[in-house]
C-alpha atoms as a PDB file:
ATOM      1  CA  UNK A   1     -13.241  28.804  61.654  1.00  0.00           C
ATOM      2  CA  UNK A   2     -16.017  28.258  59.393  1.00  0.00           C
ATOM      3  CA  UNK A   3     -15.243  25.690  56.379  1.00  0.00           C
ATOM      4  CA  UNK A   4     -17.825  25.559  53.353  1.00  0.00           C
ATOM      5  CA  UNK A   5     -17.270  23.920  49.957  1.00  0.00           C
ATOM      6  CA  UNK A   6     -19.069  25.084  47.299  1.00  0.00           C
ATOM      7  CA  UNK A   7     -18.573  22.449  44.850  1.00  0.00           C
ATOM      8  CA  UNK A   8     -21.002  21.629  42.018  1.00  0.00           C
ATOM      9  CA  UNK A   9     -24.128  19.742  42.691  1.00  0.00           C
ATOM     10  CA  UNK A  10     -23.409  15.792  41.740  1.00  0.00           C
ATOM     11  CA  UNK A  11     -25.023  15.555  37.792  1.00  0.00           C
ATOM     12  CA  UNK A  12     -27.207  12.542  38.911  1.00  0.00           C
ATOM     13  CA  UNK A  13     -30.930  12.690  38.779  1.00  0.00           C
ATOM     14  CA  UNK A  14     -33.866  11.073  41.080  1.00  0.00           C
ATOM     15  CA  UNK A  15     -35.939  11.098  38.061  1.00  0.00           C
ATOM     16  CA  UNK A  16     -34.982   7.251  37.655  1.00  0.00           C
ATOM     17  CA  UNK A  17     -35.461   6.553  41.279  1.00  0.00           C
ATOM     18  CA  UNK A  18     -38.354   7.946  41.013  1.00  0.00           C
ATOM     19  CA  UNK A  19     -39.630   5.750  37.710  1.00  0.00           C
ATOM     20  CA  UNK A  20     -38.150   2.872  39.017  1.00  0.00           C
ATOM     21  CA  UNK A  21     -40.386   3.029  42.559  1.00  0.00           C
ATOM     22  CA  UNK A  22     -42.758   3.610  40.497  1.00  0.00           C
ATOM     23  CA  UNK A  23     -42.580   0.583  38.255  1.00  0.00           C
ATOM     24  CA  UNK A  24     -41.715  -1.734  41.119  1.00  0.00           C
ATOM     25  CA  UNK A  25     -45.044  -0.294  43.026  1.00  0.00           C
ATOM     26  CA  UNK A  26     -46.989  -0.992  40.015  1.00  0.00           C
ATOM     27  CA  UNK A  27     -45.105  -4.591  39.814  1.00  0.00           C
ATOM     28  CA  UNK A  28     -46.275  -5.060  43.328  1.00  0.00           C
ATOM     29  CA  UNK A  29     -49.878  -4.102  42.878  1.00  0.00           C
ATOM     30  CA  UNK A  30     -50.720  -6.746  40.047  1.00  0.00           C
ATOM     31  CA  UNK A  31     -48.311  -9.652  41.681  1.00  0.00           C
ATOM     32  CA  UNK A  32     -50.590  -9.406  44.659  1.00  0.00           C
ATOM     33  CA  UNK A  33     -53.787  -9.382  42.572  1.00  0.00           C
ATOM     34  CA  UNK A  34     -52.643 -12.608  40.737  1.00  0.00           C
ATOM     35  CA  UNK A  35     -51.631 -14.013  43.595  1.00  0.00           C
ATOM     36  CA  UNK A  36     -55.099 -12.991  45.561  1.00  0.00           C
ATOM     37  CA  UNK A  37     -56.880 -14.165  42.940  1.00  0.00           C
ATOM     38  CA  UNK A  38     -55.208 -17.540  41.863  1.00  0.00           C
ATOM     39  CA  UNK A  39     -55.352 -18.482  45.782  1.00  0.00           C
ATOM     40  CA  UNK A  40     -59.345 -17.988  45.385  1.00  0.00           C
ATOM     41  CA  UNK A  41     -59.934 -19.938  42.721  1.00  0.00           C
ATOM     42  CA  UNK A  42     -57.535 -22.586  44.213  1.00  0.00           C
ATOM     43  CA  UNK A  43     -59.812 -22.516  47.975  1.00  0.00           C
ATOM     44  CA  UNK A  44     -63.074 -22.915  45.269  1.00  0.00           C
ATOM     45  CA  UNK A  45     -61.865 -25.891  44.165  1.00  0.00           C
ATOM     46  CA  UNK A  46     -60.224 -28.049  46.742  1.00  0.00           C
ATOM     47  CA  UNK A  47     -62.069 -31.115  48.077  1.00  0.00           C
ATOM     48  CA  UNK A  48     -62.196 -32.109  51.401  1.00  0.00           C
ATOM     49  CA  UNK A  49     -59.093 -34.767  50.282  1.00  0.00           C
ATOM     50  CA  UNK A  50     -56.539 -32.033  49.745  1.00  0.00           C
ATOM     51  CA  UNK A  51     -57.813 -29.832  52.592  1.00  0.00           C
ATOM     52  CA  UNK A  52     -55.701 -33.554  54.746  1.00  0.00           C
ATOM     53  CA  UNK A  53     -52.697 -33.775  53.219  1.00  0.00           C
ATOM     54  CA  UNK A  54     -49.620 -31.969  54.122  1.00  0.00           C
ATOM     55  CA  UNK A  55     -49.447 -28.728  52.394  1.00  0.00           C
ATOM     56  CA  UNK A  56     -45.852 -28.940  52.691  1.00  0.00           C
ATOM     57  CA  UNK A  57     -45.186 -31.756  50.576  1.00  0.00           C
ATOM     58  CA  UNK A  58     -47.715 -30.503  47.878  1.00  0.00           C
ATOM     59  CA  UNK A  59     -45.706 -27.542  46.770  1.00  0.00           C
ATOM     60  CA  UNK A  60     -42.282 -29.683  46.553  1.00  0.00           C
ATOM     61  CA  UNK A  61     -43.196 -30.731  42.636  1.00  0.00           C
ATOM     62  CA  UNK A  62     -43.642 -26.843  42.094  1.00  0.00           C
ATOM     63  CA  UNK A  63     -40.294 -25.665  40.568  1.00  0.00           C
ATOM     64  CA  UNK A  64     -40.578 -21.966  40.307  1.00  0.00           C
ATOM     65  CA  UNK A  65     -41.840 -18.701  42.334  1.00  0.00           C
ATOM     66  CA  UNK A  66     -42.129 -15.069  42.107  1.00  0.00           C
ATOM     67  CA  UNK A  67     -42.829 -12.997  44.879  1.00  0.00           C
ATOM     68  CA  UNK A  68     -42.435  -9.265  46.466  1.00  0.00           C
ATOM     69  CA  UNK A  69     -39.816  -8.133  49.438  1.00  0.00           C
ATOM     70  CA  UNK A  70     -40.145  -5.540  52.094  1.00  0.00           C
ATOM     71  CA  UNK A  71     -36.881  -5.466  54.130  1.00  0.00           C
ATOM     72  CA  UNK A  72     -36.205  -2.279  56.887  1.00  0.00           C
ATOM     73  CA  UNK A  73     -32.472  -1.958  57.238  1.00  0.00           C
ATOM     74  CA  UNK A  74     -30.071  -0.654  59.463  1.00  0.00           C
ATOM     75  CA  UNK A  75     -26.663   1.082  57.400  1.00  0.00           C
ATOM     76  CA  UNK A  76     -23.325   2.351  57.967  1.00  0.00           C
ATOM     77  CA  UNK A  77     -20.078   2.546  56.331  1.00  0.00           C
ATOM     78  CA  UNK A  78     -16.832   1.078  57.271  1.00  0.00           C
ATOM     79  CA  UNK A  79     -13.854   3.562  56.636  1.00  0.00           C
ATOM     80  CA  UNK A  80     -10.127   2.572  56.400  1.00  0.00           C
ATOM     81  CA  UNK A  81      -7.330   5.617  55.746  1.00  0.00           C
ATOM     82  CA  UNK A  82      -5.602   4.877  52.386  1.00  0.00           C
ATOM     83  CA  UNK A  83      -1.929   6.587  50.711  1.00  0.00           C
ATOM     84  CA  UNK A  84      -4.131   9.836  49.594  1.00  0.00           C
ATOM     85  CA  UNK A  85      -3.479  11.335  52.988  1.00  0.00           C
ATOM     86  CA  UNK A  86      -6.320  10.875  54.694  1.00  0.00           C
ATOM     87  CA  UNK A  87      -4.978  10.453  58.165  1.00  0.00           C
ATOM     88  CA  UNK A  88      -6.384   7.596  60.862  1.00  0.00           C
ATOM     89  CA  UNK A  89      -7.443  10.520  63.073  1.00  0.00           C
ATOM     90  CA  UNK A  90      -9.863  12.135  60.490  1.00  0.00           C
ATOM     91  CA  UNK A  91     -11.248   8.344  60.314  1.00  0.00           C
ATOM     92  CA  UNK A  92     -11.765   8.540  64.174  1.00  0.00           C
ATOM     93  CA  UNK A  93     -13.434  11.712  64.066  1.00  0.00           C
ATOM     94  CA  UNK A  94     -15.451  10.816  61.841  1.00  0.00           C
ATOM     95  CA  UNK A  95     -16.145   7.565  63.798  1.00  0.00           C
ATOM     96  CA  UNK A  96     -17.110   9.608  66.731  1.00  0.00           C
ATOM     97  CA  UNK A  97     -19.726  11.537  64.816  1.00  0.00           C
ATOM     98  CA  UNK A  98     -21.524   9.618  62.353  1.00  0.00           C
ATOM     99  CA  UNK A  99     -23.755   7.221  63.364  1.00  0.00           C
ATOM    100  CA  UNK A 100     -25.707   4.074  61.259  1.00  0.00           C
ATOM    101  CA  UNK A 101     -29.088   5.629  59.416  1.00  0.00           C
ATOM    102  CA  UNK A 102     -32.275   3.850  59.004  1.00  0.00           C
ATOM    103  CA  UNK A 103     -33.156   2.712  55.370  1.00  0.00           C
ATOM    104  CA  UNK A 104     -35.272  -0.079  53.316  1.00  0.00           C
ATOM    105  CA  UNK A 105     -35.080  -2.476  50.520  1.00  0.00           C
ATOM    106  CA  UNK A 106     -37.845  -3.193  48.052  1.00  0.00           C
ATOM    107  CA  UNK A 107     -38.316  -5.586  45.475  1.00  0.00           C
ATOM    108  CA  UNK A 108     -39.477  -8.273  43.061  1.00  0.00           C
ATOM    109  CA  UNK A 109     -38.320 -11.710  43.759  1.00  0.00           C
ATOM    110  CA  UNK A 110     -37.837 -14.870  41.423  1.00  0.00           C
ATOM    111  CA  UNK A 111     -36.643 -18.307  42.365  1.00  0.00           C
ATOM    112  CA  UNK A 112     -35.930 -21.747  40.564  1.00  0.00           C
ATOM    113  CA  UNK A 113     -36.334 -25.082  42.685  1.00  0.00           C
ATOM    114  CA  UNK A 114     -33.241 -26.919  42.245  1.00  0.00           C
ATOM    115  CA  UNK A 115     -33.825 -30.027  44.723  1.00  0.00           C
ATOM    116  CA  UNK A 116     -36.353 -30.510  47.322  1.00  0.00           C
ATOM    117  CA  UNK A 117     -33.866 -28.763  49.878  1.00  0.00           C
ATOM    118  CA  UNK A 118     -32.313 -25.698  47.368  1.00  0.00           C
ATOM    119  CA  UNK A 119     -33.590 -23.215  45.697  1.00  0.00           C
ATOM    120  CA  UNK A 120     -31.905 -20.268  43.473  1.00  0.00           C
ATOM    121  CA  UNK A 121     -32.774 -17.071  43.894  1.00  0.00           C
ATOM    122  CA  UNK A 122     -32.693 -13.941  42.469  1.00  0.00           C
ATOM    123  CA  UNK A 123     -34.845 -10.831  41.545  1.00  0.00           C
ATOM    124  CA  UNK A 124     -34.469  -6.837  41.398  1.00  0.00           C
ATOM    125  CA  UNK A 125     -35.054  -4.450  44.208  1.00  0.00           C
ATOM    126  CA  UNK A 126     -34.716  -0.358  44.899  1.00  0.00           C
ATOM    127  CA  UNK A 127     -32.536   0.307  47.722  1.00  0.00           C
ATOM    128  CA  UNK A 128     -32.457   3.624  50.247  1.00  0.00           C
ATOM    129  CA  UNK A 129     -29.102   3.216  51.920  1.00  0.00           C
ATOM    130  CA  UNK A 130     -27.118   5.633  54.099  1.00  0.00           C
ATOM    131  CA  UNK A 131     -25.755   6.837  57.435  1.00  0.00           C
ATOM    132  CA  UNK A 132     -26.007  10.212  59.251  1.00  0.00           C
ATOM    133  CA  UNK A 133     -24.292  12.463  62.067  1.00  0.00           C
ATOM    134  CA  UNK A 134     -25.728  12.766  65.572  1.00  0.00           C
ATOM    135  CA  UNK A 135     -27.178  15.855  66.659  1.00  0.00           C
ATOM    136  CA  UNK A 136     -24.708  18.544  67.301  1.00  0.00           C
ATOM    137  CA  UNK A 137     -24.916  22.524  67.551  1.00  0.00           C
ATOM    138  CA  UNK A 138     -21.093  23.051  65.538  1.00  0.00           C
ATOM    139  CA  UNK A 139     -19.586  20.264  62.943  1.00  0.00           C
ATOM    140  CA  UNK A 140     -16.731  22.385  62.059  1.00  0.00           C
ATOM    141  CA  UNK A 141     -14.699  23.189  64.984  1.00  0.00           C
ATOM    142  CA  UNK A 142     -14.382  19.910  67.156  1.00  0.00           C
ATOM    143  CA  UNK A 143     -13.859  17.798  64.306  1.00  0.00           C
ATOM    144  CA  UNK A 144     -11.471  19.540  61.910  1.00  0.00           C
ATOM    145  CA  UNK A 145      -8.417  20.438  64.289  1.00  0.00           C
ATOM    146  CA  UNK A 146      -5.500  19.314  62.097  1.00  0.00           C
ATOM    147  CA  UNK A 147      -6.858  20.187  58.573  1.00  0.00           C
ATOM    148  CA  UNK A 148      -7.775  16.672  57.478  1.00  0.00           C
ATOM    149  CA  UNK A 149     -10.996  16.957  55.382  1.00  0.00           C
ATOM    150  CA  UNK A 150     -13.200  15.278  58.461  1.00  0.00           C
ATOM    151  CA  UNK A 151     -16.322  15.180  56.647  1.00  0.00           C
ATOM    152  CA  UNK A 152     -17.093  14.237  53.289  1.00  0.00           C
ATOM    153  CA  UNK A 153     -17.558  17.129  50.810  1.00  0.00           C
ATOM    154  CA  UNK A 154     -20.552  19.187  51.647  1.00  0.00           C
ATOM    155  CA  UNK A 155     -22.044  22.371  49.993  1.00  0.00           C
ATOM    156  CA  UNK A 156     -25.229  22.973  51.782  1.00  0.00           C
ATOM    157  CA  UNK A 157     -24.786  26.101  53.210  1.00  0.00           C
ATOM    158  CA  UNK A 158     -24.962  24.997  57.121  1.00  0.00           C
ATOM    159  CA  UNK A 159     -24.871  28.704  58.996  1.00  0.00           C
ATOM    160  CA  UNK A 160     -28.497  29.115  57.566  1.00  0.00           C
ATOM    161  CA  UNK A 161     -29.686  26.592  59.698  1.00  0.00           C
ATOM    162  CA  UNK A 162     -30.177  27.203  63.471  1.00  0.00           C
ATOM    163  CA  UNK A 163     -30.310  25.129  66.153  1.00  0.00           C
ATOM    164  CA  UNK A 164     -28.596  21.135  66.489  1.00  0.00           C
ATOM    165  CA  UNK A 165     -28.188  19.834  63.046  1.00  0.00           C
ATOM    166  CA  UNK A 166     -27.765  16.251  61.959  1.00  0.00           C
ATOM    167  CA  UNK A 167     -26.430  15.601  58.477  1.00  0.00           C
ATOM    168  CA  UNK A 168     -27.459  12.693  56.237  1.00  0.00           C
ATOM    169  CA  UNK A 169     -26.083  10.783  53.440  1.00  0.00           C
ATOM    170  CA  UNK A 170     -28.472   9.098  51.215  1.00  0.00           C
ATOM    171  CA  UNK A 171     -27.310   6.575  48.517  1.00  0.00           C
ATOM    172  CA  UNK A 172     -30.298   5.151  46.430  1.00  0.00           C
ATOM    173  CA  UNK A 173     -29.471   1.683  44.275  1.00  0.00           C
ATOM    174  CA  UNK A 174     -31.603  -0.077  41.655  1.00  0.00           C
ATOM    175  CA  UNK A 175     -29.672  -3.893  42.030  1.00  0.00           C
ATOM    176  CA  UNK A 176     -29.788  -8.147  41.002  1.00  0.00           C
ATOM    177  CA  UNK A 177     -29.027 -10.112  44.028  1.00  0.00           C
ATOM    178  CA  UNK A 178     -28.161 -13.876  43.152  1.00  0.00           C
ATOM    179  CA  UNK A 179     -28.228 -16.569  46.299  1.00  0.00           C
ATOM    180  CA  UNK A 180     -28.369 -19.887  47.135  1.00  0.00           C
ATOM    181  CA  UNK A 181     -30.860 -20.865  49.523  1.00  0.00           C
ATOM    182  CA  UNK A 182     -31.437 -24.156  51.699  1.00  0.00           C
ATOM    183  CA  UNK A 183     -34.301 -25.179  53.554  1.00  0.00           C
ATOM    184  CA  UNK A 184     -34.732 -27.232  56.809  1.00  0.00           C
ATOM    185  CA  UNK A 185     -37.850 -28.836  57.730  1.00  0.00           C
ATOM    186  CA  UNK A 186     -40.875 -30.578  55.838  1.00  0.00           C
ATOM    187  CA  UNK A 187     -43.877 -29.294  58.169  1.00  0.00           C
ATOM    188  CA  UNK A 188     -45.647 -25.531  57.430  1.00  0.00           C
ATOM    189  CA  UNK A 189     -42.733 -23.755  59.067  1.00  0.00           C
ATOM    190  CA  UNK A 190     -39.288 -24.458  58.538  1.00  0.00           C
ATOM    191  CA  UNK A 191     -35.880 -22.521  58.420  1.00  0.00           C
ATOM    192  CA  UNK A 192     -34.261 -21.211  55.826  1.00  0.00           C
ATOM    193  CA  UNK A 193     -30.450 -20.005  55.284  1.00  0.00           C
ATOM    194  CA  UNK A 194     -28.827 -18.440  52.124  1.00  0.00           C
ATOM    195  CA  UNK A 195     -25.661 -17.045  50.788  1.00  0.00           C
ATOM    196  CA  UNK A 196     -24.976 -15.054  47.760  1.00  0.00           C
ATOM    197  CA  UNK A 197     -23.429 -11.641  45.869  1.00  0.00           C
ATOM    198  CA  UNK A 198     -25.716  -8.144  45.502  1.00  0.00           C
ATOM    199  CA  UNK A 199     -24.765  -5.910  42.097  1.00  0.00           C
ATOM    200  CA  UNK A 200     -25.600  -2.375  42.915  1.00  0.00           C
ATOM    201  CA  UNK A 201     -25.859   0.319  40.061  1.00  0.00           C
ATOM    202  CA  UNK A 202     -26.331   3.968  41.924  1.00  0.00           C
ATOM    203  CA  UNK A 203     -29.062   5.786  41.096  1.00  0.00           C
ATOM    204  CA  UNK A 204     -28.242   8.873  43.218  1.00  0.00           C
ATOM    205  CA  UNK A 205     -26.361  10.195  45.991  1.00  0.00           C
ATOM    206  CA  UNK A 206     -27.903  12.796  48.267  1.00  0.00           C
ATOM    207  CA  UNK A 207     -26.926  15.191  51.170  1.00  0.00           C
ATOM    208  CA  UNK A 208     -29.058  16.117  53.706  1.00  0.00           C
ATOM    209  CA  UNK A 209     -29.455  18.606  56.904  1.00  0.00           C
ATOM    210  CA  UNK A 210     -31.683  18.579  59.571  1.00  0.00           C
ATOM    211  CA  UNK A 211     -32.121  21.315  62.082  1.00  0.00           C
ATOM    212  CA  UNK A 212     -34.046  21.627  65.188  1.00  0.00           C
ATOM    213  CA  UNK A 213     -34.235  25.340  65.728  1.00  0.00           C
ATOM    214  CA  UNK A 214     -35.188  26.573  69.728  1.00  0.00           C
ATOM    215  CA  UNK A 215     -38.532  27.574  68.188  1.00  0.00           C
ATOM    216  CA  UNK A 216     -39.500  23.802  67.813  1.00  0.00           C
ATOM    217  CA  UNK A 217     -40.040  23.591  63.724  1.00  0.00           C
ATOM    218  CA  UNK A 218     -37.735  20.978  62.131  1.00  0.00           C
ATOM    219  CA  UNK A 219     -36.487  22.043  58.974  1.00  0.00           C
ATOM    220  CA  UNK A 220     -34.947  19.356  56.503  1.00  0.00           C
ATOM    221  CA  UNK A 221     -33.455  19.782  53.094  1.00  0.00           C
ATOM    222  CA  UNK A 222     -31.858  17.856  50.557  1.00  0.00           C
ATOM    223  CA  UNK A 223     -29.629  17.885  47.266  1.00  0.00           C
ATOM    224  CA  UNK A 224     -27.370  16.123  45.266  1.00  0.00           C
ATOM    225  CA  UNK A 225     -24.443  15.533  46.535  1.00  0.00           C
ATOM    226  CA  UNK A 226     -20.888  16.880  45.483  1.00  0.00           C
ATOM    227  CA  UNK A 227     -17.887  14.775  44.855  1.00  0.00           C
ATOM    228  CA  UNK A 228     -17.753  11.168  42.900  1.00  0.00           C
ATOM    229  CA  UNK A 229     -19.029   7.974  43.474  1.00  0.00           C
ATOM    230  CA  UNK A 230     -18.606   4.445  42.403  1.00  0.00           C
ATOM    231  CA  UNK A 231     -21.296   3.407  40.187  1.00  0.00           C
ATOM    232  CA  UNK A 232     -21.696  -0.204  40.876  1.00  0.00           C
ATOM    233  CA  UNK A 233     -21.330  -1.948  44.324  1.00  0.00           C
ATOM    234  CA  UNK A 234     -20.753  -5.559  45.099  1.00  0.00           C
ATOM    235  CA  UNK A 235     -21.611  -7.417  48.520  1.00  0.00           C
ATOM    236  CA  UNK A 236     -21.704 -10.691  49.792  1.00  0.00           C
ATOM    237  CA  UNK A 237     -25.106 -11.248  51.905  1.00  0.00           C
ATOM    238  CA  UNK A 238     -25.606 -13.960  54.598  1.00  0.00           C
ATOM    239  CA  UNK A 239     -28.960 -14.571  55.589  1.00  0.00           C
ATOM    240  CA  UNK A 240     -31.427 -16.798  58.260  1.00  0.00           C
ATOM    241  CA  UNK A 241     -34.617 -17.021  58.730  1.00  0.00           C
ATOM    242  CA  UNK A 242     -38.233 -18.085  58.933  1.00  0.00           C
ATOM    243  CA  UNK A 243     -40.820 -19.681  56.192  1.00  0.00           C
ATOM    244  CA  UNK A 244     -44.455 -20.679  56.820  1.00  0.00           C
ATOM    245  CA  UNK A 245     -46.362 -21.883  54.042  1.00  0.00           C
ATOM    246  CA  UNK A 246     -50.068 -20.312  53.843  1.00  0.00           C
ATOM    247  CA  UNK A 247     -51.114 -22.993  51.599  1.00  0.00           C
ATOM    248  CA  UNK A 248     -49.555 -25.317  48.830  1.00  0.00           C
ATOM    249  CA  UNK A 249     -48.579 -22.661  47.083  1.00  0.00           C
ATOM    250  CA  UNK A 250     -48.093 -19.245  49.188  1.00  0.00           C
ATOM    251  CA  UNK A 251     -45.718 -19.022  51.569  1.00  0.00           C
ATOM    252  CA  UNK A 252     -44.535 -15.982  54.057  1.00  0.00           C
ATOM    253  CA  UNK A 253     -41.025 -15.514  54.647  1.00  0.00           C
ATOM    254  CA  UNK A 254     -38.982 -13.553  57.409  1.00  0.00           C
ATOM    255  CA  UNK A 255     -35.224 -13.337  57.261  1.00  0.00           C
ATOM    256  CA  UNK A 256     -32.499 -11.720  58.888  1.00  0.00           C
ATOM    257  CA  UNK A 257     -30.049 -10.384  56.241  1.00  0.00           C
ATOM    258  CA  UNK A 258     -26.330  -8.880  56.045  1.00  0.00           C
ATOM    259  CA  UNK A 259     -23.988  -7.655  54.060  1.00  0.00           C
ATOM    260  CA  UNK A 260     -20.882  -5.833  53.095  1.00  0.00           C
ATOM    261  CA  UNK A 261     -20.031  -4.057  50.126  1.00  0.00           C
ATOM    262  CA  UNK A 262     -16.701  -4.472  48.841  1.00  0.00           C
ATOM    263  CA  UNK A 263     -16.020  -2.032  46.680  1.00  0.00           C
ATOM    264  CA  UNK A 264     -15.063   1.585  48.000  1.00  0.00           C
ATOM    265  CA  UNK A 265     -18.266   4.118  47.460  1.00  0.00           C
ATOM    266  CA  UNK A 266     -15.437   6.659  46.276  1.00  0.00           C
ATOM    267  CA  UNK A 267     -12.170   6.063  45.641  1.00  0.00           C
ATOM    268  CA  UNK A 268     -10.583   9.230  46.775  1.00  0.00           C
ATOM    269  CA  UNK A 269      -9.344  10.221  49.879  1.00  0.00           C
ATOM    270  CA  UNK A 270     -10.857   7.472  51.579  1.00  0.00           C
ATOM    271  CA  UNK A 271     -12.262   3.661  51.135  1.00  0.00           C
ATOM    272  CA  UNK A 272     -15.456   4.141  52.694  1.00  0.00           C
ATOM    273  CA  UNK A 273     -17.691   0.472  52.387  1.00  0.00           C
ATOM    274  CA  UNK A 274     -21.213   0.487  52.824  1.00  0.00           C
ATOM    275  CA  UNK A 275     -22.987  -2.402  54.844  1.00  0.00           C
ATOM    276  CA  UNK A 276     -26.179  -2.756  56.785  1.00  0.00           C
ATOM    277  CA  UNK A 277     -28.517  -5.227  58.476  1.00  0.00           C
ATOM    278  CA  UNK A 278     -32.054  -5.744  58.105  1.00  0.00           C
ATOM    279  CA  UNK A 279     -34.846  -8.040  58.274  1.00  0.00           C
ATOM    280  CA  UNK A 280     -36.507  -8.877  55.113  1.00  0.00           C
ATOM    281  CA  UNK A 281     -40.629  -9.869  54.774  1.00  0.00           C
ATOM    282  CA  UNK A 282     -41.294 -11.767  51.068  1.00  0.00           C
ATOM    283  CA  UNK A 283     -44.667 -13.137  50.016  1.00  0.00           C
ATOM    284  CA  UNK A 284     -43.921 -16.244  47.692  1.00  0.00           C
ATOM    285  CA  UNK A 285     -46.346 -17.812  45.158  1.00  0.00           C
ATOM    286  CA  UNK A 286     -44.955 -21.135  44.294  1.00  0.00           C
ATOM    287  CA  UNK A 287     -46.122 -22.391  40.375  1.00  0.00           C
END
């Protein structure tokens, strides 16, 4: 038995995702610039007397920074049956065959020294988050035995696609995070670890198929997705990690970050909470 919704397409639009990777691309381009040319002018005119001292402790007195973040992430969701009657064995089916999706984070980044170990941190990034199915020649038959709806609503009309087919969720955010960060070590390279809250506003949910016919072409193909979603999201983050500092006042960053979201990505008939790791690259310019 074949089951297809037909619902309408979700109203959102990637016309803001799209404006707002464009303004954070543009954001990128001239914070590197600056910080490109500042460093120039600052290797022009150092003497041979700051060249010897510890360009650690120069860039304590410095109390702010701005910077731009790269982070690939891995994502999932974490689903829990609720009163609506979604049963624990749709949840295991659907545990069986979804898998986590590869995504990124990308961002500006701003940060107030508050002591010569703390910082506070904050900035706003565009985030590509998700998870997919694995590869499988039939979705409905295996996984829909008792009724339960086993997969979230989907109206791309599968049969026209030959072959094994994945499916993919995408959920694109425009968000704040807000952290505390503490640093250990007074030399070039030192650890850092941090804790703080993300607030997510949803730019756009997607669905996705992709097929690998026996004739070897991949076909892919996307729309909006059917159903609704929560439009903000809340997580708590954890992160560790790595700083050198380039010179007194550019430092490279690598971190290792998590985090949960709270908040159910739909309320209905299902909590289903996003979370993901990654590992996040920033370029700092301390002023």
């Amino acid at each position: 038995m074949k089951i297809l919704h037909t619902w309408p397409s979700c109203p959102r639009s990637i016309l803001t995702q799209k404006r707002v990777l464009r303004l954070i691309g543009a954001s990128f381009l001239s914070l590197i610039a600056l910080v490109l040319a500042h460093s120039a002018a600052l290797a022009q005119s150092a003497t041979p007397a700051d060249a010897n001292k510890d360009q650690g402790l120069q860039s304590i007195g410095k109390r702010f920074e701005v910077g731009i973040t790269l982070s690939p992430d891995l994502n999932y969701r974490h689903l829990r049956s609720t009163e609506n009657g979604f049963s624990a064995g749709s949840v295991e089916r659907r545990d069986e065959l979804e898998i986590p999706s590869l995504g990124f984070t990308a961002g500006l980044h701003v940060g107030y020294r508050l002591s010569e170990r703390f910082r506070l941190e904050s900035g706003v990034f565009y985030a590509n988050r998700g998870f997919q199915t694995k590869q499988v020649d039939s979705f409905w038959q295996p996984f829909d035995p008792g009724g339960d709806q086993a997969l979230p609503e989907f109206n791309i009309p599968i049969d026209q696609f030959d072959g094994a087919k994945a499916l993919l969720y995408r959920y694109h955010y425009v968000g704040m995070p807000l952290r505390l960060t503490a640093e250990f070590g007074s030399k070039r390279l030192r650890w850092i670890a941090g804790v703080g809250l993300i607030g997510e506003f949803m730019l756009s949910a997607r669905q996705g198929i992709v097929s690998h016919p026996e004739d070897g072409d991949k076909n892919r193909f996307f729309q909006d997705q059917a159903g609704s979603f929560r439009d903000f999201a809340l997580s708590p983050m954890l992160s560790i990690g790595v700083e050198y500092l380039l010179s007194p006042r550019l430092r490279l960053r690598g971190e290792g970050m998590m985090r949960y979201g709270l908040l159910s990505l739909r309320e209905q008939p299902y909590a289903e909470h996003l979370y993901g790791l990654g590992f996040q690259f920033s370029l700092l310019y301390t002023f």
